[in-house]
C-alpha atoms as a PDB file:
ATOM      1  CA  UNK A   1     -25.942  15.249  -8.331  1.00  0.00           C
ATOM      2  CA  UNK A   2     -25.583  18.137  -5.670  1.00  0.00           C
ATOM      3  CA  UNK A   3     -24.006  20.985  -6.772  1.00  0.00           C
ATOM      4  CA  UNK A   4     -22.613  22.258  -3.475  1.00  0.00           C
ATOM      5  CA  UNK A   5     -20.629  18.619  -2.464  1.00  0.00           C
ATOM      6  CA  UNK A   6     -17.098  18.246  -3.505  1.00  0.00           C
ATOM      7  CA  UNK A   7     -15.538  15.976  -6.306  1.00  0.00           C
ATOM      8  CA  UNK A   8     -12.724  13.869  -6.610  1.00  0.00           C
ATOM      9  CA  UNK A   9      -9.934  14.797  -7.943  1.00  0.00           C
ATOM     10  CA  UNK A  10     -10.643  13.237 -11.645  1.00  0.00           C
ATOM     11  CA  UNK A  11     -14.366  14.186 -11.144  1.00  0.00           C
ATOM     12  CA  UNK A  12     -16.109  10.800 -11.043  1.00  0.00           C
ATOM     13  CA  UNK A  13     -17.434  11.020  -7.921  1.00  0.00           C
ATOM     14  CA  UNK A  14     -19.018  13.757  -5.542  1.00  0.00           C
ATOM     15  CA  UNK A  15     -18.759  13.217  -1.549  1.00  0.00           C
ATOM     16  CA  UNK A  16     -21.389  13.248   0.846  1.00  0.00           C
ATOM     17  CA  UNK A  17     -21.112  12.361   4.193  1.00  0.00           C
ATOM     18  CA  UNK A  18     -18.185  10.330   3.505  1.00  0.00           C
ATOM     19  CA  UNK A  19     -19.497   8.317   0.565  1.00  0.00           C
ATOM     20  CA  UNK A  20     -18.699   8.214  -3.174  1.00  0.00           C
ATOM     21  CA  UNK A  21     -21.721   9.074  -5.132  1.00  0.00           C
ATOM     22  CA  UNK A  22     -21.329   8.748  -9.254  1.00  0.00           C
ATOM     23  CA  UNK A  23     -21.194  12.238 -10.974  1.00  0.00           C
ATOM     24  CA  UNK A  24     -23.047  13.306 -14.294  1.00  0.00           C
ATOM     25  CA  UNK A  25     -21.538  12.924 -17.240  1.00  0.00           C
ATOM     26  CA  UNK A  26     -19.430  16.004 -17.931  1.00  0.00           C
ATOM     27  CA  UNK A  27     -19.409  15.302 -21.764  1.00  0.00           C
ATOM     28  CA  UNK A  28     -23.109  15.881 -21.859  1.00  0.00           C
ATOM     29  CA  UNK A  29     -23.973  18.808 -24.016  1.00  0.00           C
ATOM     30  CA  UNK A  30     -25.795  21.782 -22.316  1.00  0.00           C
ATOM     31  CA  UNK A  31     -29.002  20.620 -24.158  1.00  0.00           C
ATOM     32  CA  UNK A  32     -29.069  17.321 -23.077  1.00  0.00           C
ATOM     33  CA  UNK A  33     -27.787  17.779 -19.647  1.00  0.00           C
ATOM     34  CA  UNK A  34     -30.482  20.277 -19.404  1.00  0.00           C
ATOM     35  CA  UNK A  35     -33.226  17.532 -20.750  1.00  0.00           C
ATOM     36  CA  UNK A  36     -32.235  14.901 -18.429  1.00  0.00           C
ATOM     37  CA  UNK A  37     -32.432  17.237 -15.328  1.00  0.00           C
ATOM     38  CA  UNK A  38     -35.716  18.287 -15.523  1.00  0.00           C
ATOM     39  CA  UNK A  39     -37.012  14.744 -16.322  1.00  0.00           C
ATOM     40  CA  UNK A  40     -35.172  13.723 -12.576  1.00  0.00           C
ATOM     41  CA  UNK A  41     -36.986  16.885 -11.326  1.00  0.00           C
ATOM     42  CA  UNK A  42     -40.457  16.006 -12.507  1.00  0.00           C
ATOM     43  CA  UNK A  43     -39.912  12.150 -11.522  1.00  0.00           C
ATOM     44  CA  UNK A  44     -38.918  13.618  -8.096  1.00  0.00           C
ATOM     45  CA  UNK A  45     -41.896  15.014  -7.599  1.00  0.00           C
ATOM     46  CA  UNK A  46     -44.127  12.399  -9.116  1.00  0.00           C
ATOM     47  CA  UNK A  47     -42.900   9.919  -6.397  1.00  0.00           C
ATOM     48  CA  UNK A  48     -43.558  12.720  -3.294  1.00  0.00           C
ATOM     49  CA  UNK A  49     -47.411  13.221  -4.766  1.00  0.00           C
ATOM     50  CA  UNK A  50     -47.442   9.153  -5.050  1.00  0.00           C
ATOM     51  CA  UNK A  51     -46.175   8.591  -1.947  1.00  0.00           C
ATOM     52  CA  UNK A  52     -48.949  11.271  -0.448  1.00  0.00           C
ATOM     53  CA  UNK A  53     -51.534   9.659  -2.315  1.00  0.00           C
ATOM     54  CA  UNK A  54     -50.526   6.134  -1.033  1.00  0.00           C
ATOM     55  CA  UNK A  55     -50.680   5.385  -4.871  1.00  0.00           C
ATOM     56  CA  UNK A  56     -47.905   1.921  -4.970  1.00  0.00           C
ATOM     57  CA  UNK A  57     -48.429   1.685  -8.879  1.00  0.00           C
ATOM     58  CA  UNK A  58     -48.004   5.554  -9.307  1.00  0.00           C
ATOM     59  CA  UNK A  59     -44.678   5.086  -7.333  1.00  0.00           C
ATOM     60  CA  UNK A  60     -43.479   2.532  -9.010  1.00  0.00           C
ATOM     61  CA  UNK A  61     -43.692   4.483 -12.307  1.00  0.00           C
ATOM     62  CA  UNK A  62     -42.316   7.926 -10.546  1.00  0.00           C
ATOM     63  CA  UNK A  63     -39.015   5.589  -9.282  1.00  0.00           C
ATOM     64  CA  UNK A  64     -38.660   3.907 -12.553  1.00  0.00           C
ATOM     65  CA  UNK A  65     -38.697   7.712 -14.330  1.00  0.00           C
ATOM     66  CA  UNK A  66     -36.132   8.817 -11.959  1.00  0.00           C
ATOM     67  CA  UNK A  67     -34.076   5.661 -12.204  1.00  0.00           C
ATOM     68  CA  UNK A  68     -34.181   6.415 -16.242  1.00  0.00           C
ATOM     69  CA  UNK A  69     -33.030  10.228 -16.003  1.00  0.00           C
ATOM     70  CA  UNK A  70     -30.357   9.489 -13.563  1.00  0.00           C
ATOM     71  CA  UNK A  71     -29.115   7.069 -16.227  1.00  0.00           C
ATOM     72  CA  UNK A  72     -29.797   9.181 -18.787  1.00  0.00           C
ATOM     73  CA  UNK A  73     -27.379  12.150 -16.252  1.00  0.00           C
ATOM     74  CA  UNK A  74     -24.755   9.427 -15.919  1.00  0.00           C
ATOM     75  CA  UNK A  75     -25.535   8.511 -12.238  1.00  0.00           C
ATOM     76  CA  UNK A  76     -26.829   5.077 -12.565  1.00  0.00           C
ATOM     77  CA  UNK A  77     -25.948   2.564 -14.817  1.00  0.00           C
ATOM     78  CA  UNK A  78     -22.651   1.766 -17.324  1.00  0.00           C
ATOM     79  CA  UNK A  79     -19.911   4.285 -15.922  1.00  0.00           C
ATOM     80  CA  UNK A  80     -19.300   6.907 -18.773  1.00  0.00           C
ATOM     81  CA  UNK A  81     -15.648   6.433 -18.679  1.00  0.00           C
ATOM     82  CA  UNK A  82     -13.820   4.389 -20.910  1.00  0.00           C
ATOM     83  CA  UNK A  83     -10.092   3.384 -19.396  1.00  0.00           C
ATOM     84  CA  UNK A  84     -11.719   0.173 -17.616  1.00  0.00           C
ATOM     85  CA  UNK A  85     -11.271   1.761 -14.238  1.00  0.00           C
ATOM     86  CA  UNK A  86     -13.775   0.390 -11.207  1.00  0.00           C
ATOM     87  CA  UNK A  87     -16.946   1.840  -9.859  1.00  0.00           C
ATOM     88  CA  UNK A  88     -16.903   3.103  -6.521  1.00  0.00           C
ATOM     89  CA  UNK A  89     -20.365   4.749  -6.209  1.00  0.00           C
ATOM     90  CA  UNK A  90     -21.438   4.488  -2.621  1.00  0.00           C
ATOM     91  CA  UNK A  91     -18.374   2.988  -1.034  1.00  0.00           C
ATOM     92  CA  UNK A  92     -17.096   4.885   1.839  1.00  0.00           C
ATOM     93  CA  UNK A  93     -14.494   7.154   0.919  1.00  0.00           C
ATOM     94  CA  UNK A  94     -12.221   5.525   3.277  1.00  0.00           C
ATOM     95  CA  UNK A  95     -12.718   2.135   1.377  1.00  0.00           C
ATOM     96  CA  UNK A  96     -11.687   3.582  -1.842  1.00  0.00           C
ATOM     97  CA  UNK A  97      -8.730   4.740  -3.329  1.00  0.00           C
ATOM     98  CA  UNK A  98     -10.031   8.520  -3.061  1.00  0.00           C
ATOM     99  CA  UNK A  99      -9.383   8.665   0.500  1.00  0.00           C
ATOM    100  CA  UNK A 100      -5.479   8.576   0.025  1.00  0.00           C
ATOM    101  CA  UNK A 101      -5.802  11.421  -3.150  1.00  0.00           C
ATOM    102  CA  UNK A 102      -7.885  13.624  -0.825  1.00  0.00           C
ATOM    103  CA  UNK A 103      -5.400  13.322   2.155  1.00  0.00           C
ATOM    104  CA  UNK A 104      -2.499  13.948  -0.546  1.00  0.00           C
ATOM    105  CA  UNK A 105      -3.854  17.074  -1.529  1.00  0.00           C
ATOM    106  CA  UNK A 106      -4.050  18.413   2.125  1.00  0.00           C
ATOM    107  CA  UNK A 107      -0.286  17.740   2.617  1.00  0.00           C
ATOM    108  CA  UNK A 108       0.490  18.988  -0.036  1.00  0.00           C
ATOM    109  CA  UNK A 109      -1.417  22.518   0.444  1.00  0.00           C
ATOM    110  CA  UNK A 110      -0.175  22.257   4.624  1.00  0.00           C
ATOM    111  CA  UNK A 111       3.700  21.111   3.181  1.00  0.00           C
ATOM    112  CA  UNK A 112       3.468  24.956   1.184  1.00  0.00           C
ATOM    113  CA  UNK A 113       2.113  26.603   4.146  1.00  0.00           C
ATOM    114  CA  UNK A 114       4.804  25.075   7.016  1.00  0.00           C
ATOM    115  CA  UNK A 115       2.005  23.115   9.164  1.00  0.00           C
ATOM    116  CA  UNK A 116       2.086  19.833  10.422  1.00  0.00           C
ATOM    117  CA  UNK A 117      -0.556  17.709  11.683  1.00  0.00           C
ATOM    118  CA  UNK A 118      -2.702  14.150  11.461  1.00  0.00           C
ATOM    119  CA  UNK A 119      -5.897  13.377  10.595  1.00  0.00           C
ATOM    120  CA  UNK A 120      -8.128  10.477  11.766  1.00  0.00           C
ATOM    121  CA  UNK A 121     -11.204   9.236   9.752  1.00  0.00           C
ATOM    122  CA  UNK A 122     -14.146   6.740  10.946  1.00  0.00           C
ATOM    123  CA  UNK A 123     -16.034   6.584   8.378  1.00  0.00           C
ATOM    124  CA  UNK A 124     -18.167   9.213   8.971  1.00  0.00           C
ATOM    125  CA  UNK A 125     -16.261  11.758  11.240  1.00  0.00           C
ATOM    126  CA  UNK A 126     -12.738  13.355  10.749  1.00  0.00           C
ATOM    127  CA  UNK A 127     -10.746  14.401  13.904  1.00  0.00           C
ATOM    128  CA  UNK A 128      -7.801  17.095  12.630  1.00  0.00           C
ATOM    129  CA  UNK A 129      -4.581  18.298  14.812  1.00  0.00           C
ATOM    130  CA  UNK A 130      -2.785  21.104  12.559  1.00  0.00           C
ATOM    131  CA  UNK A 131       0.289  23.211  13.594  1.00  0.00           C
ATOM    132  CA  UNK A 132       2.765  25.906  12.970  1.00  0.00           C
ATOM    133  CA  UNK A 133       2.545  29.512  12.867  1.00  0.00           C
ATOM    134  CA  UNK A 134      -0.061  31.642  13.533  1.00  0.00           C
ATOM    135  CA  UNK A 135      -0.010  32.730  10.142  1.00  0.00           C
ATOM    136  CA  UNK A 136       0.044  29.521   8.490  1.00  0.00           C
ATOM    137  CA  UNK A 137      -2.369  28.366  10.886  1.00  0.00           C
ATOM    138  CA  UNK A 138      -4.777  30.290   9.739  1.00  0.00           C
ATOM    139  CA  UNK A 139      -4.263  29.698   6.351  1.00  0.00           C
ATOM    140  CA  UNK A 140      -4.488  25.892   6.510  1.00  0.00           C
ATOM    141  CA  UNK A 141      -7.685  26.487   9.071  1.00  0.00           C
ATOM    142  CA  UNK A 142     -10.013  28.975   6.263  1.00  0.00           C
ATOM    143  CA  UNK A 143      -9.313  25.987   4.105  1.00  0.00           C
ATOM    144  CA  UNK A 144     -10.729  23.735   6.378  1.00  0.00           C
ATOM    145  CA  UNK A 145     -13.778  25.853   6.873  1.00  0.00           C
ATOM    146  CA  UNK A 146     -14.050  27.282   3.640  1.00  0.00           C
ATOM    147  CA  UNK A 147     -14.125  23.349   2.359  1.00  0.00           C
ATOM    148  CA  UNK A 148     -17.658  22.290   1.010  1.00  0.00           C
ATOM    149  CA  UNK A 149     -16.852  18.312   2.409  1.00  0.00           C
ATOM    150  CA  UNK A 150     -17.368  19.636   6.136  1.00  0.00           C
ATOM    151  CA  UNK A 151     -20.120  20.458   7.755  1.00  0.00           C
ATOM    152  CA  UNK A 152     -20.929  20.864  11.959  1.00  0.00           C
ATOM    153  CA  UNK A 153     -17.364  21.770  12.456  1.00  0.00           C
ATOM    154  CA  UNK A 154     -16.154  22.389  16.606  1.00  0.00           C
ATOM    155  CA  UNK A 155     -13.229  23.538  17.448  1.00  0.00           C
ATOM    156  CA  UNK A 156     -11.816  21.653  20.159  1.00  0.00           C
ATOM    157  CA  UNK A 157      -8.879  24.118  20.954  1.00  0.00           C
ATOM    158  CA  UNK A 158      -6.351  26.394  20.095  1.00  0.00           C
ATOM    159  CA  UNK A 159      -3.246  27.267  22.229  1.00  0.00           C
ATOM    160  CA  UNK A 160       0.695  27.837  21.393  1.00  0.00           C
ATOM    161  CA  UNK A 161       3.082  25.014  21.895  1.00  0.00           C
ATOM    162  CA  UNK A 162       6.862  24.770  22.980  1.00  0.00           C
ATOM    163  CA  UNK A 163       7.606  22.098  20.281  1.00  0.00           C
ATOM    164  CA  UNK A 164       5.386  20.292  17.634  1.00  0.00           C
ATOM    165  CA  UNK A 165       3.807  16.938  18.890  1.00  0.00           C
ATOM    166  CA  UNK A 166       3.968  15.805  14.915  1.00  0.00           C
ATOM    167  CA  UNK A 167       6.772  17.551  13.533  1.00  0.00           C
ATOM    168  CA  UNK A 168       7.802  15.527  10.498  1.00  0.00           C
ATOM    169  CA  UNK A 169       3.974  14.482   8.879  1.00  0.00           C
ATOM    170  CA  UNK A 170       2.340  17.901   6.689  1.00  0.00           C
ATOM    171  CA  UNK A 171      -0.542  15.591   7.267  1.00  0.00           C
ATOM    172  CA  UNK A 172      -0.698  11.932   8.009  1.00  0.00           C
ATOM    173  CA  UNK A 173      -4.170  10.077   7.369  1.00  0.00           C
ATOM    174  CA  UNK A 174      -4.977   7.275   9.858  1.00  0.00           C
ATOM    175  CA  UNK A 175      -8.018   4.689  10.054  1.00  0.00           C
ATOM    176  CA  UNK A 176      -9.959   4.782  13.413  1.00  0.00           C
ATOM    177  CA  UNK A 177     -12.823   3.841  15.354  1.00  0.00           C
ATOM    178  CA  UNK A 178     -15.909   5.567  16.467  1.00  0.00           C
ATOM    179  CA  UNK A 179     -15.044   5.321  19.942  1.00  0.00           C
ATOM    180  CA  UNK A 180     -11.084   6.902  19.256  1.00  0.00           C
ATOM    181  CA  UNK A 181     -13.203   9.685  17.911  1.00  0.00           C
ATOM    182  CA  UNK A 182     -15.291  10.222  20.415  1.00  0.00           C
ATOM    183  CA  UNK A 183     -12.460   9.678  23.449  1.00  0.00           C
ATOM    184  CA  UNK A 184     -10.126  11.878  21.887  1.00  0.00           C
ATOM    185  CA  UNK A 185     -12.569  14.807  21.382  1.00  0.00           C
ATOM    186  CA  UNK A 186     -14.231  14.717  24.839  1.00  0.00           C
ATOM    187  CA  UNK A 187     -10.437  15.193  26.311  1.00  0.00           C
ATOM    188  CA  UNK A 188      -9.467  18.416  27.966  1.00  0.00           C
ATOM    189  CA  UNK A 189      -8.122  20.757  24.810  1.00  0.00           C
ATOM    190  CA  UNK A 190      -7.709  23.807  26.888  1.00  0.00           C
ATOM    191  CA  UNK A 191      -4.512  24.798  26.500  1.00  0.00           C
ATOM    192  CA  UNK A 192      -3.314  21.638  25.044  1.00  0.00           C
ATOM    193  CA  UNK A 193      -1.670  19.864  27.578  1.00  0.00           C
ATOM    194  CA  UNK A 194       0.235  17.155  27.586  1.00  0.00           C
ATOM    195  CA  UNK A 195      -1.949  15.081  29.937  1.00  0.00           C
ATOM    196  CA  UNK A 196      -5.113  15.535  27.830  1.00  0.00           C
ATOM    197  CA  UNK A 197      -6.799  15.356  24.240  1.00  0.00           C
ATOM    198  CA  UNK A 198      -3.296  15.594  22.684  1.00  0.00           C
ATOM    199  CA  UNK A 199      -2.202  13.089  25.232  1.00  0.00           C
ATOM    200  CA  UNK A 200      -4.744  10.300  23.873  1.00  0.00           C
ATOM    201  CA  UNK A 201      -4.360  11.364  20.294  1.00  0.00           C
ATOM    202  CA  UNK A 202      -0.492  10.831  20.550  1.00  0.00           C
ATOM    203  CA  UNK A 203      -1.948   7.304  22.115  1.00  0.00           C
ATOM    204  CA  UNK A 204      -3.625   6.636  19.567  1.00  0.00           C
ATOM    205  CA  UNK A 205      -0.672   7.427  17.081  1.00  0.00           C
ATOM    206  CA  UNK A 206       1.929   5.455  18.747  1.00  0.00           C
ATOM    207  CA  UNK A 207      -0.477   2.154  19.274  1.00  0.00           C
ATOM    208  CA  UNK A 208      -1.071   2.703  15.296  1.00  0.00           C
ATOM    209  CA  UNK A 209       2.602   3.154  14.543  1.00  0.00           C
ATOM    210  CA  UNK A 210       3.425  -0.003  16.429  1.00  0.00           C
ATOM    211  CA  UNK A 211       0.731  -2.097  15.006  1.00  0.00           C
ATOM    212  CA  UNK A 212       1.552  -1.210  11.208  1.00  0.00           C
ATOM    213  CA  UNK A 213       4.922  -2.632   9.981  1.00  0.00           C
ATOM    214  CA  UNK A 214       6.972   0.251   7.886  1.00  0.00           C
ATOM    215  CA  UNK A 215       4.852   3.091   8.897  1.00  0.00           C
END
């Protein structure tokens, strides 16, 4: 498990690079969490000095210990919940039911702070239009950068606004595409006009409005 990704909200899973990854088992004493730790450790580096040594028996042995200990952690193997609820290790988070808790808990936290805003999500890649005030702005924003689920953030742009381009959504989630990605962040940002990158993201908006009944 690593330490410095984020969980879930019911801690089952820890996020990395937009995937679900199984946590330990928090009821594991101290003791035995302790035990089953080093044994992934030393299995982790049996399989590098195998793998130096061009040793295919050796490696075999050095997977199957770390296969054991990351049962043993929780990781791997029968989930260590009991309420008969699915496993979603290694789905993408935006194939699992996580995806809509996540983007809950930013509306929630932007709802309290007065900022509006939409999110996209390809899989892999988020694309985020926030605001409000100053003030809240920067609130909502340290969160953002402060969160341990981003990493290689940029800034596209920051300028003030006559009215709000998504006045009525604290944060709305939408599915997209690589490519949406990619054309909406290579748009001109300065200043925010309404011809550029806020121009193709309200595109994209308004084609995925029309295409989804009810939303």
């Amino acid at each position: 498990m690593n330490a410095s990704a984020p969980l879930t909200p019911d801690g089952r899973y820890i996020v990395v690079r937009g995937r679900l990854w199984r946590a330990s088992n928090p009821h594991l004493s101290a003791a035995e969490r302790e035990g089953w730790v080093a044994r992934l450790m030393s299995g982790r580096r049996a399989v590098q000095a195998a793998m130096r040594a061009g040793d295919g028996k050796a490696l075999q042995a050095a997977r199957r210990a770390v296969d054991d200990a990351k049962r043993g952690l929780g990781e791997r193997g029968p989930v260590w919940w009991n309420d008969g609820e699915k496993d979603y290790s290694r789905y993408l988070i935006k194939n699992s039911p996580y995806v809509d808790d996540l983007t809950r808990a930013a509306a929630r936290f932007n709802l309290e702070a007065g900022v509006t805003g939409v999110l996209l999500y390809d899989g892999s890649r988020f694309l985020q239009y926030i605001e409000g005030p100053d003030d809240s702005i920067n609130v909502v924003y340290d969160r953002i950068l402060s969160a341990r689920s981003h990493h290689e953030l940029v800034e596209l742009g920051r300028a003030r606004i006559s009215a709000r381009f998504f006045p009525y959504w604290s944060m709305r989630w939408l599915p997209a595409q690589p490519t949406d990605i990619r054309i909406i962040s290579t748009g001109d940002w300065s200043g925010l006009n309404r011809s550029g990158g806020v121009h193709r993201l309200s595109l994209l908006v308004s084609q995925h409005l029309a295409s989804t009944p009810g939303a």
